[in-house]
Every structure is written in structure tokens, then in C-alpha cells.
N, C-alpha and C. Protein backbone atom coordinates (compact mmCIF):
# COMPACT_ATOMS: atom_id res chain seq x y z
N UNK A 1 73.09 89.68 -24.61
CA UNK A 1 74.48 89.22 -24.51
C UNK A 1 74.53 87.71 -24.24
N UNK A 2 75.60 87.02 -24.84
CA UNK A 2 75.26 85.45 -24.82
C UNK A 2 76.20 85.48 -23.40
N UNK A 3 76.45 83.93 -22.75
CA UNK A 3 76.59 83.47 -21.67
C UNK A 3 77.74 82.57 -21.87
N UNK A 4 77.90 82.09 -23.00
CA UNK A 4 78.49 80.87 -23.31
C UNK A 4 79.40 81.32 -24.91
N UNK A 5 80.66 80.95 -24.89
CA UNK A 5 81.06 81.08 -26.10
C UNK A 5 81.95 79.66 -26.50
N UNK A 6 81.03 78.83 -27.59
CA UNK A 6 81.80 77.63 -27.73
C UNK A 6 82.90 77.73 -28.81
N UNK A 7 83.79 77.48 -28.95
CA UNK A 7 84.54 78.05 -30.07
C UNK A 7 85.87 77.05 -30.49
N UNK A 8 85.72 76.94 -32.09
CA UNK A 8 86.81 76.02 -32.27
C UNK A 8 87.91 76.20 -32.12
N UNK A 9 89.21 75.52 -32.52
CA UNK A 9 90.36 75.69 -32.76
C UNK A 9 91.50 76.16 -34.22
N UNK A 10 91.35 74.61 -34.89
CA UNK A 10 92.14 74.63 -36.02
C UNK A 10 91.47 75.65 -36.95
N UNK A 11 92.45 76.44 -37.77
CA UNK A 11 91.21 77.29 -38.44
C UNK A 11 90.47 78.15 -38.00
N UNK A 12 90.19 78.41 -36.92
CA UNK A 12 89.55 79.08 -36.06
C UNK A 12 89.68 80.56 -35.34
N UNK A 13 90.46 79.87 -34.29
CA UNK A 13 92.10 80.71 -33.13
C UNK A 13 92.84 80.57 -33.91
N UNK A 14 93.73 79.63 -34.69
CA UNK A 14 94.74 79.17 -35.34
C UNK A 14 94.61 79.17 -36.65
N UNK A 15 95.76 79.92 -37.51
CA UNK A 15 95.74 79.48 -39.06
C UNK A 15 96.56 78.06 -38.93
N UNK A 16 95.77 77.17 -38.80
CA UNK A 16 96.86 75.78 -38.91
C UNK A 16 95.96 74.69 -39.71
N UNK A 17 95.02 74.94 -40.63
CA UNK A 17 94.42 73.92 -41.63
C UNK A 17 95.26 73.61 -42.54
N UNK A 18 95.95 74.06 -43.17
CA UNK A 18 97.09 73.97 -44.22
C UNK A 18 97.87 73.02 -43.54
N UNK A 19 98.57 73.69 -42.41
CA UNK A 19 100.21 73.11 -41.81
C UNK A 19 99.33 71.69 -41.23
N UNK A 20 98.26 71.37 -40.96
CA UNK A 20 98.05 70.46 -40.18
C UNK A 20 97.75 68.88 -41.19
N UNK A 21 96.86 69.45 -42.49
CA UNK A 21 96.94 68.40 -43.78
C UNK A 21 98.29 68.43 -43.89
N UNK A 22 99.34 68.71 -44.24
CA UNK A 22 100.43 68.71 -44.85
C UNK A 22 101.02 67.87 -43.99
N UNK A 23 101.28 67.80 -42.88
CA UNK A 23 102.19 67.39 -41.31
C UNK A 23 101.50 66.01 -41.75
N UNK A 24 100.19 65.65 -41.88
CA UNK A 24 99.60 64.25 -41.98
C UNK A 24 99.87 63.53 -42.96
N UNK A 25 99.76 64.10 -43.70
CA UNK A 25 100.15 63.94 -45.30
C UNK A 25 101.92 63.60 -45.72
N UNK A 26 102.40 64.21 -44.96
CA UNK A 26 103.67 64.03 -45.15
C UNK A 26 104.36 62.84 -44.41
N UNK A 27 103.92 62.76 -43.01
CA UNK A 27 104.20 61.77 -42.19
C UNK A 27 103.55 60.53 -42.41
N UNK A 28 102.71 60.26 -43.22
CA UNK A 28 102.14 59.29 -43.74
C UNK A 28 103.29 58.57 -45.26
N UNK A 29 102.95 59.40 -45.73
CA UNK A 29 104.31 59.37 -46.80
C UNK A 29 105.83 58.97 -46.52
N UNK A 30 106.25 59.61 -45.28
CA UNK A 30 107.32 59.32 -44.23
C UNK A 30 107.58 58.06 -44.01
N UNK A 31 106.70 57.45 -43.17
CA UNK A 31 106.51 56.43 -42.60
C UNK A 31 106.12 55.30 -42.96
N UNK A 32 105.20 55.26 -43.80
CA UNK A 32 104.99 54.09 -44.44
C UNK A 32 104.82 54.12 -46.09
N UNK A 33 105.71 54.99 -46.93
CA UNK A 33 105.76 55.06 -48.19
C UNK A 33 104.37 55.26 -48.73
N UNK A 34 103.28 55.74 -48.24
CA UNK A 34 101.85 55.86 -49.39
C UNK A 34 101.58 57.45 -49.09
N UNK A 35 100.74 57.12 -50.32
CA UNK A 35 100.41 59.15 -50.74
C UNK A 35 98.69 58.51 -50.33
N UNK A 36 98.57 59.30 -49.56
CA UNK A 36 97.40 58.81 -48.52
C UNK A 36 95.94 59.78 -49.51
N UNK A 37 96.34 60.81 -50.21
CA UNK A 37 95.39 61.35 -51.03
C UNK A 37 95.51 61.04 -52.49
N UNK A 38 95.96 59.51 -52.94
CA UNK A 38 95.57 58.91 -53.71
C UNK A 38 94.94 57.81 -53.53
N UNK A 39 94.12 58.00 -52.11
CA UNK A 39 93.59 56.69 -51.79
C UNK A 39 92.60 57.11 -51.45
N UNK A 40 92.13 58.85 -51.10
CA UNK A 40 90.83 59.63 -50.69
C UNK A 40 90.84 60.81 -51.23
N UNK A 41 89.78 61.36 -51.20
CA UNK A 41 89.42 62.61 -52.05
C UNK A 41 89.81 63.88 -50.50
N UNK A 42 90.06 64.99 -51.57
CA UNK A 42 90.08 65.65 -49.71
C UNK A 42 88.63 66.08 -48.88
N UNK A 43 87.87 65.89 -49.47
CA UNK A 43 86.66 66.08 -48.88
C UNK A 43 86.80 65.06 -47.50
N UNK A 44 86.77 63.52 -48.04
CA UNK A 44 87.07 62.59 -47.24
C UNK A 44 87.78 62.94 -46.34
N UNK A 45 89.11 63.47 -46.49
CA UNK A 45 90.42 63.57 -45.53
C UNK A 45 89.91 64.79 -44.21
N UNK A 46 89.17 65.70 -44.93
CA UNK A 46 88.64 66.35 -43.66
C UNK A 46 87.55 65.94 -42.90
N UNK A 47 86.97 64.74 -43.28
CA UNK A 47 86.15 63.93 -42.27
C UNK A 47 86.51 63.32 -41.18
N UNK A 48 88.12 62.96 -41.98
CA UNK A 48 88.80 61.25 -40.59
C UNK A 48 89.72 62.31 -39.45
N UNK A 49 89.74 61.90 -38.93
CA UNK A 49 90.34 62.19 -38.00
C UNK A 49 91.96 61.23 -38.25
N UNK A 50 93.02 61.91 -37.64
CA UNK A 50 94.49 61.80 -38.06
C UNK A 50 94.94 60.23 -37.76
N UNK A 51 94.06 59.58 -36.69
CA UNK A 51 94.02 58.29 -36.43
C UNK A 51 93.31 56.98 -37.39
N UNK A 52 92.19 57.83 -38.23
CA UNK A 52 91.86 57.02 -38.96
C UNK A 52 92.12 57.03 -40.26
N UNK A 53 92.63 58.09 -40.49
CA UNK A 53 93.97 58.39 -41.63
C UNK A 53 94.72 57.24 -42.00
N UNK A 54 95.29 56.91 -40.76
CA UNK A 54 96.76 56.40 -40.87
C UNK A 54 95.99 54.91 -41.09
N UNK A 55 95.18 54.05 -40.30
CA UNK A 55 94.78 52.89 -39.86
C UNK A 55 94.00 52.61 -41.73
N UNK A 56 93.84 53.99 -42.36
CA UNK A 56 93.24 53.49 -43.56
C UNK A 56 94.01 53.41 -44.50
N UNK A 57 95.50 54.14 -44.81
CA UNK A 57 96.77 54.44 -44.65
C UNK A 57 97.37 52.60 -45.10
N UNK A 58 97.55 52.34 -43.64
CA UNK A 58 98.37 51.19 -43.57
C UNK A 58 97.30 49.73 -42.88
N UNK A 59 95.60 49.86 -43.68
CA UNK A 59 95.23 49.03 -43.42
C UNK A 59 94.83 48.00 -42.24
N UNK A 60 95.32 48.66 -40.79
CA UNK A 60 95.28 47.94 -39.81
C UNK A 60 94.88 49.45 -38.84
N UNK A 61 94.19 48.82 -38.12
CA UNK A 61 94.00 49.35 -36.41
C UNK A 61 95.59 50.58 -36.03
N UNK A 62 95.64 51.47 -35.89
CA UNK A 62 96.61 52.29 -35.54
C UNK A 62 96.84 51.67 -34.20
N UNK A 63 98.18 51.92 -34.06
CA UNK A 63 98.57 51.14 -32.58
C UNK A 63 98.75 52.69 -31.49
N UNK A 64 98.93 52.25 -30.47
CA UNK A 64 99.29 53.27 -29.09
C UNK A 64 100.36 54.03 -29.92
N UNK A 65 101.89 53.32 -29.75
CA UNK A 65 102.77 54.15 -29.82
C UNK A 65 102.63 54.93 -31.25
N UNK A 66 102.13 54.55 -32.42
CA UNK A 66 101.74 55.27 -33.63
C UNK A 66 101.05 56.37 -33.58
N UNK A 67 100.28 56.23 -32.34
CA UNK A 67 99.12 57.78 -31.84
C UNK A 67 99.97 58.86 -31.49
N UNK A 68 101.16 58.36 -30.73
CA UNK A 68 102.05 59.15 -29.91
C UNK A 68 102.67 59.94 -30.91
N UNK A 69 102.97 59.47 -31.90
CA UNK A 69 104.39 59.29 -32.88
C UNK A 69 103.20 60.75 -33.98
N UNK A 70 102.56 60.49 -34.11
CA UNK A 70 101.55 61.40 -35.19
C UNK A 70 101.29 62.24 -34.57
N UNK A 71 100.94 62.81 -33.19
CA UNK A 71 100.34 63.53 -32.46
C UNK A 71 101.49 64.39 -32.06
N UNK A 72 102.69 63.79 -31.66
CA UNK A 72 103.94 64.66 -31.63
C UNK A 72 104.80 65.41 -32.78
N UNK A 73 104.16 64.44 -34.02
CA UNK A 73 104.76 65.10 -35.33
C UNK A 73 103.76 66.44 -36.03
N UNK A 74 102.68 66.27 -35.42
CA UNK A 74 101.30 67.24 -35.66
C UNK A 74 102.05 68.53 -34.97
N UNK A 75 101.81 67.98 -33.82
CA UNK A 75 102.09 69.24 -32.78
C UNK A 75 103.02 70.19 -33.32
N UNK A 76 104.60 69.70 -33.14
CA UNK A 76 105.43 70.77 -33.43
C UNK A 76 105.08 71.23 -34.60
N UNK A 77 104.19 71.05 -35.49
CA UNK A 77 103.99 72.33 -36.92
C UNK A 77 103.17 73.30 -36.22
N UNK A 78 102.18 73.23 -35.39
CA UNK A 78 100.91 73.36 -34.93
C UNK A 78 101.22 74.67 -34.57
N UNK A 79 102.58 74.41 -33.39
CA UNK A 79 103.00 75.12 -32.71
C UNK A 79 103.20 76.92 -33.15
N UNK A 80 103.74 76.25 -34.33
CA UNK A 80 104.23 77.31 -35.59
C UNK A 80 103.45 78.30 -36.14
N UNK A 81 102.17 77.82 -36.11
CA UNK A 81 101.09 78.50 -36.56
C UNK A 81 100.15 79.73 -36.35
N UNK A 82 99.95 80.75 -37.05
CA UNK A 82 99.42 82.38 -36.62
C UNK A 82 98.20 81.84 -35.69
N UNK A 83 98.27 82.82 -34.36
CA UNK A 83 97.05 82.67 -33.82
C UNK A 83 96.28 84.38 -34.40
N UNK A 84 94.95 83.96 -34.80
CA UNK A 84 94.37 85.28 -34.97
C UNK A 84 94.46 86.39 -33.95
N UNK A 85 94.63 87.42 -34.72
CA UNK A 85 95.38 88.74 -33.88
C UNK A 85 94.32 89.02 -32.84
N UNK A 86 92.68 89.30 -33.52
CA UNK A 86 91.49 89.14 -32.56
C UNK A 86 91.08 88.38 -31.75
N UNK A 87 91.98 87.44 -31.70
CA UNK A 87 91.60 86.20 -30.25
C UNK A 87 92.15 86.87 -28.87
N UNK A 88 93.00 88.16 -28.91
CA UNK A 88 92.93 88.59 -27.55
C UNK A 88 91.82 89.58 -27.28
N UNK A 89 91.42 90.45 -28.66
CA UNK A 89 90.70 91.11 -28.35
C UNK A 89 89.18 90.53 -28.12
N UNK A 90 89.15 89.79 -29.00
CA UNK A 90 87.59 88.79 -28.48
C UNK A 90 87.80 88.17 -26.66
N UNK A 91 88.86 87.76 -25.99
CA UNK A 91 88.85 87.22 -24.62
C UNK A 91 88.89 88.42 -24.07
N UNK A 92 89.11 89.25 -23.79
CA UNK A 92 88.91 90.40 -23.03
C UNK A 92 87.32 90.67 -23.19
N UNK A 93 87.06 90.66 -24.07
CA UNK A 93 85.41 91.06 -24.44
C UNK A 93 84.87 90.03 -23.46
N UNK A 94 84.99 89.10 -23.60
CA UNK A 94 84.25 88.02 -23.16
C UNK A 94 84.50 87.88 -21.60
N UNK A 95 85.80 88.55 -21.00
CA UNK A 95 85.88 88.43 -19.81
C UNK A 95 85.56 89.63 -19.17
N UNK A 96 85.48 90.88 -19.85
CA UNK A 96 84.52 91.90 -19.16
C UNK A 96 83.14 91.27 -19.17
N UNK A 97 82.34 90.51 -20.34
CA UNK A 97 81.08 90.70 -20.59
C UNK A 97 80.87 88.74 -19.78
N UNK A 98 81.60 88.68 -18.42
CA UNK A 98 81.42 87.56 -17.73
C UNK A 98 80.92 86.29 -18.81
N UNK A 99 81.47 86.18 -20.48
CA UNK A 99 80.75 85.33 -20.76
C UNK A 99 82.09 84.11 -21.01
N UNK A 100 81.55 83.19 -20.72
CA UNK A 100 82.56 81.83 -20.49
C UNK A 100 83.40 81.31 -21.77
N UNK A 101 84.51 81.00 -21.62
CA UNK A 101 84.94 80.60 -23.41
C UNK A 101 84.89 79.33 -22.93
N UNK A 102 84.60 78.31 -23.73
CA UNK A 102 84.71 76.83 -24.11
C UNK A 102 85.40 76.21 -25.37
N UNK A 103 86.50 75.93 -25.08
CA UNK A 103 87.47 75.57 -26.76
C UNK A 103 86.93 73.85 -26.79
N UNK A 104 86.70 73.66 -28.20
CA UNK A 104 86.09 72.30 -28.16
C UNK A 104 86.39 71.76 -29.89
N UNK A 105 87.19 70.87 -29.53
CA UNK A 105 88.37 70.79 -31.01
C UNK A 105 88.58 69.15 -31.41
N UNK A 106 88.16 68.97 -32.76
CA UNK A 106 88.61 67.40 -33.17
C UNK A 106 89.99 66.94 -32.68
N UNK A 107 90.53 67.83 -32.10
CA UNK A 107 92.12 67.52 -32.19
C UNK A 107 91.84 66.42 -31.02
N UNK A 108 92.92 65.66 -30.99
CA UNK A 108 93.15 64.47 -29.84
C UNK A 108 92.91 65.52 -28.49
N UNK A 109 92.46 65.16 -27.66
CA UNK A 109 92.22 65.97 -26.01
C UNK A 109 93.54 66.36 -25.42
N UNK A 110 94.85 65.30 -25.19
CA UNK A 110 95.76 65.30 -24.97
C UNK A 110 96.66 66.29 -25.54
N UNK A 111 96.81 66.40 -26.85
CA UNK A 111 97.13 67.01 -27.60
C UNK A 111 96.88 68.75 -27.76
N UNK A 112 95.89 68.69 -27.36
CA UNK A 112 95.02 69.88 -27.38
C UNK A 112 95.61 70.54 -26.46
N UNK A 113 95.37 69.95 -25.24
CA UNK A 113 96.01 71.06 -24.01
C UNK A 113 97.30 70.73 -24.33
N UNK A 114 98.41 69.98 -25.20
CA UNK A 114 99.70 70.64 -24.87
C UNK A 114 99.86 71.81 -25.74
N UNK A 115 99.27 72.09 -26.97
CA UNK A 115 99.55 72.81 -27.94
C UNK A 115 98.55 73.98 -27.13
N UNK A 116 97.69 74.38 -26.50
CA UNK A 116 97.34 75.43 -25.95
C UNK A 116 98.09 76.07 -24.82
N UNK A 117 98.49 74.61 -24.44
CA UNK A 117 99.96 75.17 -23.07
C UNK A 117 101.37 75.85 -23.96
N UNK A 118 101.89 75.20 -24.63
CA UNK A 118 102.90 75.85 -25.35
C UNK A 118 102.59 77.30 -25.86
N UNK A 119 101.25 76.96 -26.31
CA UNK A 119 100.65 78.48 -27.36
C UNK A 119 100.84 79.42 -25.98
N UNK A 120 100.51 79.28 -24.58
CA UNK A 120 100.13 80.15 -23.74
C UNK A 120 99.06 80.79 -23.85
N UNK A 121 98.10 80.05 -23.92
CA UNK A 121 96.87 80.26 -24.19
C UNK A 121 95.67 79.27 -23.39
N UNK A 122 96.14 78.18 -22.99
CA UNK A 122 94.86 77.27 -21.96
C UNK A 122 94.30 78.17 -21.44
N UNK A 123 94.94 79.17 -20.70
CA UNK A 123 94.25 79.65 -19.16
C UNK A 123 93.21 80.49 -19.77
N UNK A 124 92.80 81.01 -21.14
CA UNK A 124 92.20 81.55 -21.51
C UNK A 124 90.44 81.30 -21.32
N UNK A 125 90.75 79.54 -21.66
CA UNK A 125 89.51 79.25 -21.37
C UNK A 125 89.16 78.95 -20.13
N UNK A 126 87.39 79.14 -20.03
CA UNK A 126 86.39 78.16 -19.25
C UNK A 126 87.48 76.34 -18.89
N UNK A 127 86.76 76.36 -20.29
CA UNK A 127 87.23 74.63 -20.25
C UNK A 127 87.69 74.64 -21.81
N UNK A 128 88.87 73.52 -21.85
CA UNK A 128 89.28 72.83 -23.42
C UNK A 128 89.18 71.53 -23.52
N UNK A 129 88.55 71.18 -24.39
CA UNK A 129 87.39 69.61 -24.61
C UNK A 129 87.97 69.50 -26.25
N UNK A 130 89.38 68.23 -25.88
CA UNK A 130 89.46 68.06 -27.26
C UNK A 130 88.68 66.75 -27.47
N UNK A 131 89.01 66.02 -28.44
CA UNK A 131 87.95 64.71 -28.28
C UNK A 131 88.88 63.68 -28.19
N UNK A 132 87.70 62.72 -27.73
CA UNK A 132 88.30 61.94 -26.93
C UNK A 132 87.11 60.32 -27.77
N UNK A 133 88.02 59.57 -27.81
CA UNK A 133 87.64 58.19 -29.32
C UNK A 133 86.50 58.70 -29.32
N UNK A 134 85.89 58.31 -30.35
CA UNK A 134 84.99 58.53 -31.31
C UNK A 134 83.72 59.74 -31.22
N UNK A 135 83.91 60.16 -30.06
CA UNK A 135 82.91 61.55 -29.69
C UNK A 135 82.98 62.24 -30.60
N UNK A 136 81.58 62.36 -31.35
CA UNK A 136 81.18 63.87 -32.27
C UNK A 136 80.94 65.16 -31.64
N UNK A 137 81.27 66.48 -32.36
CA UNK A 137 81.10 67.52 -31.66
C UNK A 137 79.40 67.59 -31.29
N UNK A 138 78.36 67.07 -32.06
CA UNK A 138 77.06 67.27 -31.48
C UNK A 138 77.25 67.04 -30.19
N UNK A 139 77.67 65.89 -29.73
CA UNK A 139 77.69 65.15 -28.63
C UNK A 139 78.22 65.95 -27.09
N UNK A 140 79.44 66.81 -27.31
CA UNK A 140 79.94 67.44 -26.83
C UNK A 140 78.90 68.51 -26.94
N UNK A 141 78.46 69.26 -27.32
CA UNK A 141 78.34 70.43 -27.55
C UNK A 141 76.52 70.16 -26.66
N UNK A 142 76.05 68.70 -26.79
CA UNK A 142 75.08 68.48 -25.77
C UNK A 142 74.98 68.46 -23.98
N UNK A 143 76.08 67.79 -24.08
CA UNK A 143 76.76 68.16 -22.67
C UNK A 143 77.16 68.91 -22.10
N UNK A 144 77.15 70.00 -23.19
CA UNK A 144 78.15 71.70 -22.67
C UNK A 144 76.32 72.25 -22.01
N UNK A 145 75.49 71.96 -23.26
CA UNK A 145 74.29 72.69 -23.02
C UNK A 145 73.94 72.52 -21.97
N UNK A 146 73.85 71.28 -21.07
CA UNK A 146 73.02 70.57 -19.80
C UNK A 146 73.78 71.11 -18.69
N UNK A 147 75.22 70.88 -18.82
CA UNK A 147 76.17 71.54 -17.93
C UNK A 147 76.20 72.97 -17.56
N UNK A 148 75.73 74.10 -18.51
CA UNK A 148 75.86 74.94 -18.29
C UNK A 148 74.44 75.77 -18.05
N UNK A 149 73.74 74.68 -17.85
CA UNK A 149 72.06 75.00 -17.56
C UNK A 149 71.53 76.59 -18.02
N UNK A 150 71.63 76.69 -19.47
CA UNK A 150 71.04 77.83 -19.63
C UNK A 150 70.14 77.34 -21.31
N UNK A 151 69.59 78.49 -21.48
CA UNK A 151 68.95 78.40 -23.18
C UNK A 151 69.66 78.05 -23.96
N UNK A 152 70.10 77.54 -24.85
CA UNK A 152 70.64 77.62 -25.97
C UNK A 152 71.05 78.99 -26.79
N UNK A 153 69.77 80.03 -26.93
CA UNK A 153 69.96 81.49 -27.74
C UNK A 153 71.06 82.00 -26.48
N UNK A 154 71.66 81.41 -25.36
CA UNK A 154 72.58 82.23 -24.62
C UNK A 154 73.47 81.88 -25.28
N UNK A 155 74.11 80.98 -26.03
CA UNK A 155 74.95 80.07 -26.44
C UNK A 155 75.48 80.60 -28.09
N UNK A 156 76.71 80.67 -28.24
CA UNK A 156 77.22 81.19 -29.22
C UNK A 156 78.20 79.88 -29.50
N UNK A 157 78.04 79.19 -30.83
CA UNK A 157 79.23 78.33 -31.53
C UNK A 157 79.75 79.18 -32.71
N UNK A 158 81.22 79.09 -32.68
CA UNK A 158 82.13 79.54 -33.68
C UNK A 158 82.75 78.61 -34.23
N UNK A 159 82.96 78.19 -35.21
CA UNK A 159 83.74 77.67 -36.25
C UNK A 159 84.11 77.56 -37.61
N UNK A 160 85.09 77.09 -38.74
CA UNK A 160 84.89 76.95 -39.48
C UNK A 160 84.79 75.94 -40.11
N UNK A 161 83.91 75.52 -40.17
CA UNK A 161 83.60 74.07 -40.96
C UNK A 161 81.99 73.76 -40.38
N UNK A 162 82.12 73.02 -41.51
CA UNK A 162 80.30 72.76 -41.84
C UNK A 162 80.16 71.96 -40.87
N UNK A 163 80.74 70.97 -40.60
CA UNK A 163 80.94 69.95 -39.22
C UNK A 163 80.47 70.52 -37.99
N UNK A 164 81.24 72.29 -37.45
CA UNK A 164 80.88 73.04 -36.46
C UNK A 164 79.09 73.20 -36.60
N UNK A 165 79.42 73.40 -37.83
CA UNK A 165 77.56 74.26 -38.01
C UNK A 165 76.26 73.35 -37.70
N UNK A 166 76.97 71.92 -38.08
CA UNK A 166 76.10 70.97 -37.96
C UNK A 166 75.61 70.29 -36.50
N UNK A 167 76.72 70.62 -35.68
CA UNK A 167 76.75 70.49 -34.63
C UNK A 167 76.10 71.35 -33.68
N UNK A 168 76.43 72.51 -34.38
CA UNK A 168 75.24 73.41 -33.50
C UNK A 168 73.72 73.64 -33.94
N UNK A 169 73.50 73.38 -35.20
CA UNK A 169 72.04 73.31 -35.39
C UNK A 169 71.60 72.44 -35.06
N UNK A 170 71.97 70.75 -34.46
CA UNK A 170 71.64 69.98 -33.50
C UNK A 170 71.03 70.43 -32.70
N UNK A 171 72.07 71.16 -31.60
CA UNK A 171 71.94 71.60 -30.30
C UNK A 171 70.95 72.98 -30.44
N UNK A 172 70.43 73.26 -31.72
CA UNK A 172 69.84 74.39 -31.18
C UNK A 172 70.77 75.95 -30.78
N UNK A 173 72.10 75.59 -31.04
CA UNK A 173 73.00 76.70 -30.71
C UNK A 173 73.24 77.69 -32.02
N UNK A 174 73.16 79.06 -31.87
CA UNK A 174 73.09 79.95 -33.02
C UNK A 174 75.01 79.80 -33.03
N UNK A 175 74.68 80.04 -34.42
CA UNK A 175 76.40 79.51 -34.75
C UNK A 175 76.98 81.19 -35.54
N UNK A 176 78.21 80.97 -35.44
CA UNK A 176 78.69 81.82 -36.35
C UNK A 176 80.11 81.42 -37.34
N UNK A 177 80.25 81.66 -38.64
CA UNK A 177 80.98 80.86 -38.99
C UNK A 177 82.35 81.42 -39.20
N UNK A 178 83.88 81.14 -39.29
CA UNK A 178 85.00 81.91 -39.72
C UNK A 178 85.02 81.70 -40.91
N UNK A 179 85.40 82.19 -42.13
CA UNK A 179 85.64 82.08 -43.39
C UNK A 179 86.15 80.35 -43.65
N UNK A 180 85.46 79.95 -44.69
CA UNK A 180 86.04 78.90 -45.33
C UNK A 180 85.09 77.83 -46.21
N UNK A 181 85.89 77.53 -47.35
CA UNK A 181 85.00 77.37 -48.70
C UNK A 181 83.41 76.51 -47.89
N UNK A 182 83.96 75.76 -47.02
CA UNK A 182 82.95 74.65 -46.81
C UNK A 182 81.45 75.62 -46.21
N UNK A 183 81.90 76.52 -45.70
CA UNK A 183 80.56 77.45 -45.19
C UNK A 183 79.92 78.35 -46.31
N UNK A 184 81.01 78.04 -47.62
CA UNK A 184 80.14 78.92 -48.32
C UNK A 184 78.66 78.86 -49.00
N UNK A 185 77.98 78.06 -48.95
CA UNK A 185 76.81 77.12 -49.27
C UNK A 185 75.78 77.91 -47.78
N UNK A 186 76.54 78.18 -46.97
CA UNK A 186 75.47 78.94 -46.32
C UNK A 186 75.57 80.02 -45.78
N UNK A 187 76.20 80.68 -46.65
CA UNK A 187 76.42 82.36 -46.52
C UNK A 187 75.25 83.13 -46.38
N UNK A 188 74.09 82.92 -47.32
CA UNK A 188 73.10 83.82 -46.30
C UNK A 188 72.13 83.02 -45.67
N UNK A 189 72.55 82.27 -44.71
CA UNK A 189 72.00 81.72 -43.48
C UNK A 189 72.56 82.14 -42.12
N UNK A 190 73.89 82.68 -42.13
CA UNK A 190 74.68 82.46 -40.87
C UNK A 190 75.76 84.13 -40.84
N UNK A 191 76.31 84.77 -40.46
CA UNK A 191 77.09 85.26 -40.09
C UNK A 191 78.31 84.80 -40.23
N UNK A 192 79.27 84.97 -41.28
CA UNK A 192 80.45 84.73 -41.91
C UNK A 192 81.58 85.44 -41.54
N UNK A 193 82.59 85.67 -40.78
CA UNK A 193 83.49 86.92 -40.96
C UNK A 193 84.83 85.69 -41.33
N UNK A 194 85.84 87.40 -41.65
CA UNK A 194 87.45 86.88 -41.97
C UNK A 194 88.33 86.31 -40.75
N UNK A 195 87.63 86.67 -39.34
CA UNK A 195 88.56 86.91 -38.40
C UNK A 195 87.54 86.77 -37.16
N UNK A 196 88.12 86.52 -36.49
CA UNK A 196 87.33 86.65 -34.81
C UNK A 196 86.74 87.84 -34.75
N UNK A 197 87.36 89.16 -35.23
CA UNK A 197 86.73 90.51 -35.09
C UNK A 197 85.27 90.30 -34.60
N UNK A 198 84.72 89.59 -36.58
CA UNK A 198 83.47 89.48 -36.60
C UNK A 198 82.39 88.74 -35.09
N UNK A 199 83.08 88.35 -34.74
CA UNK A 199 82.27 87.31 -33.67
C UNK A 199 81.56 87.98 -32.50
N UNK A 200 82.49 89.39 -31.93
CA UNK A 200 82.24 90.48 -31.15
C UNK A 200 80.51 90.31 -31.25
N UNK A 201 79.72 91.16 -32.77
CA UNK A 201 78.73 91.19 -32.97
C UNK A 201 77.77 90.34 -32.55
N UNK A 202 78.23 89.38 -32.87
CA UNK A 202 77.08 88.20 -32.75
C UNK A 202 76.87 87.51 -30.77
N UNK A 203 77.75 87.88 -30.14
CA UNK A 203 77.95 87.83 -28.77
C UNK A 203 76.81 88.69 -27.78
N UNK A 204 77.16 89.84 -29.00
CA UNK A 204 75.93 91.11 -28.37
C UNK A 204 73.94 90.78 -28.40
């Protein structure tokens, strides 16, 4: 039984990959008249983060109040968004089977815990570690390891995106992935499901 469950957000807990390109995409368009995916491929667009979007967007350094202004226009779609039906039944699992949840999400940090407070969902976790300037999830996901002084094979990462996976084959952390095109390249390497359901298994 693992010890540790690191686990993403967007896409993840949340169907909000769709609503969350679109909210960026649109408010970019909004605000400063450009179609921001005629200026990047979407491969690209799921690399930057929503801050460096905009700063590539409109050419300059994103300012404070512009962070505010994107992060509040993110949110309320966010809000909106299906949480997977198995995310209660996976936290119960995990809180009979004493094993710790850790939510750990590109989303702005700030941001993160309001949209988990609204969701009614923070208290769920251990800890929620959104990021914070320029921190990669390897990076995070190194500090979870040291902090939580155990093996790594105790250690379970969930996500969907190749980004998650990469981050945990860093760390040495056995990963498991949620559905999505970018994991499909390593379907028989990893444990794939539609839904949190799948994740139960791999915990055991």
C-alpha cells in the first residue's frame, strides 16, 4: 500500500482542460485584440503557463494587476467545472488506508486554494502546492520526497499530462496516468484509466 498520493488537478480531479484554454484564449482576445493561437501551436500553449501566455501575447513582462485580472477571469470558469465522481470515492480510500493526498498543480498557488475553497474540497488534502514563479513540478515533487522521508515505490503520482509523468520519473515516483492524448505514446509503460476509479489499483 503506498503512503503518499501526489495528484494533479486540471484534468485530473477536474474536467477543466477545455474551459481553462478557452477562458485564456478568450481573455486574451478580450483584452488586447490578438488570437494568441496564431502566434503558437497548441502543443506550445500547454507548455506556458497563463502568465507567459499573455507577456508573449502582448510582448512585455505581464504586470501585477494583469495576474490578478487573468487569474480571476480563469477562476470563475474553473469553478464551473465537473469534479470526477471518483474523487470522493478515491479520498475515503486513502483516508481509511492512512495514505496522505498531496494536490500539486501548475495553477498559480493563490489561485489554487481559492478554487479548491469554493470547490469545497481543500480540506481534502494533506497539503495543496500550486506553483509558485517558475518552479517545475520535478522540483516540487523533490521536496515532497525529502519531506515525507519515505521510498519513493511508497509514492504514487497521478496525472494527466506527460509533464506529470516526467516529473515523476525524475523523482523515481511510480506514476499513474488519467486519460489524455499526450499519455498516449506511453500506454504500455504506465497504467492509464478514464477516471480516478482506476487509481484505487495502483495505491494497493
Amino acid at each position: 500500500m503506498k503512503k503518499i498520493l501526489i495528484i494533479d488537478f486540471d484534468g485530473t480531479i477536474i474536467d477543466s482542460n477545455f474551459v481553462k484554454k478557452s477562458s485564456i484564449v478568450n481573455y486574451i482576445k478580450s483584452k488586447y485584440n490578438i488570437e494568441i493561437l496564431k502566434k503558437i501551436d497548441n502543443f506550445k500553449f500547454q507548455r506556458l503557463t497563463r502568465y507567459d501566455l499573455i507577456s508573449l501575447a502582448i510582448n512585455r513582462p505581464i504586470l501585477d494587476h494583469e495576474k490578478v485580472e487573468i487569474d480571476n477571469e480563469v477562476n470563475k470558469h474553473i469553478i464551473k467545472s465537473r469534479i470526477d465522481p471518483y474523487f470522493f470515492e478515491l479520498f475515503k480510500f486513502c483516508y481509511k488506508n492512512k495514505i496522505k493526498m498531496i494536490l500539486v498543480s501548475n495553477t498559480p498557488h493563490k489561485s489554487l486554494v481559492e478554487i479548491t475553497n469554493k470547490l469545497k474540497i481543500y480540506d481534502y488534502f494533506y497539503k495543496v502546492i500550486g506553483r509558485k514563479g517558475n518552479k517545475n513540478k520535478d522540483i516540487t515533487f523533490s521536496e515532497i520526497k525529502k519531506s515525507v522521508s519515505t521510498d519513493p515505490s511508497n509514492i504514487l503520482s497521478v496525472g494527466d499530462d506527460f509533464d506529470d509523468y516526467l516529473a515523476s520519473t525524475i523523482n523515481k515516483i511510480p506514476f499513474h496516468g488519467i486519460y489524455n492524448y499526450s499519455l498516449l505514446c506511453l500506454k504500455n509503460k504506465i497504467p492509464i484509466s478514464y477516471s480516478l476509479k482506476g487509481v484505487l489499483n495502483s495505491l494497493k
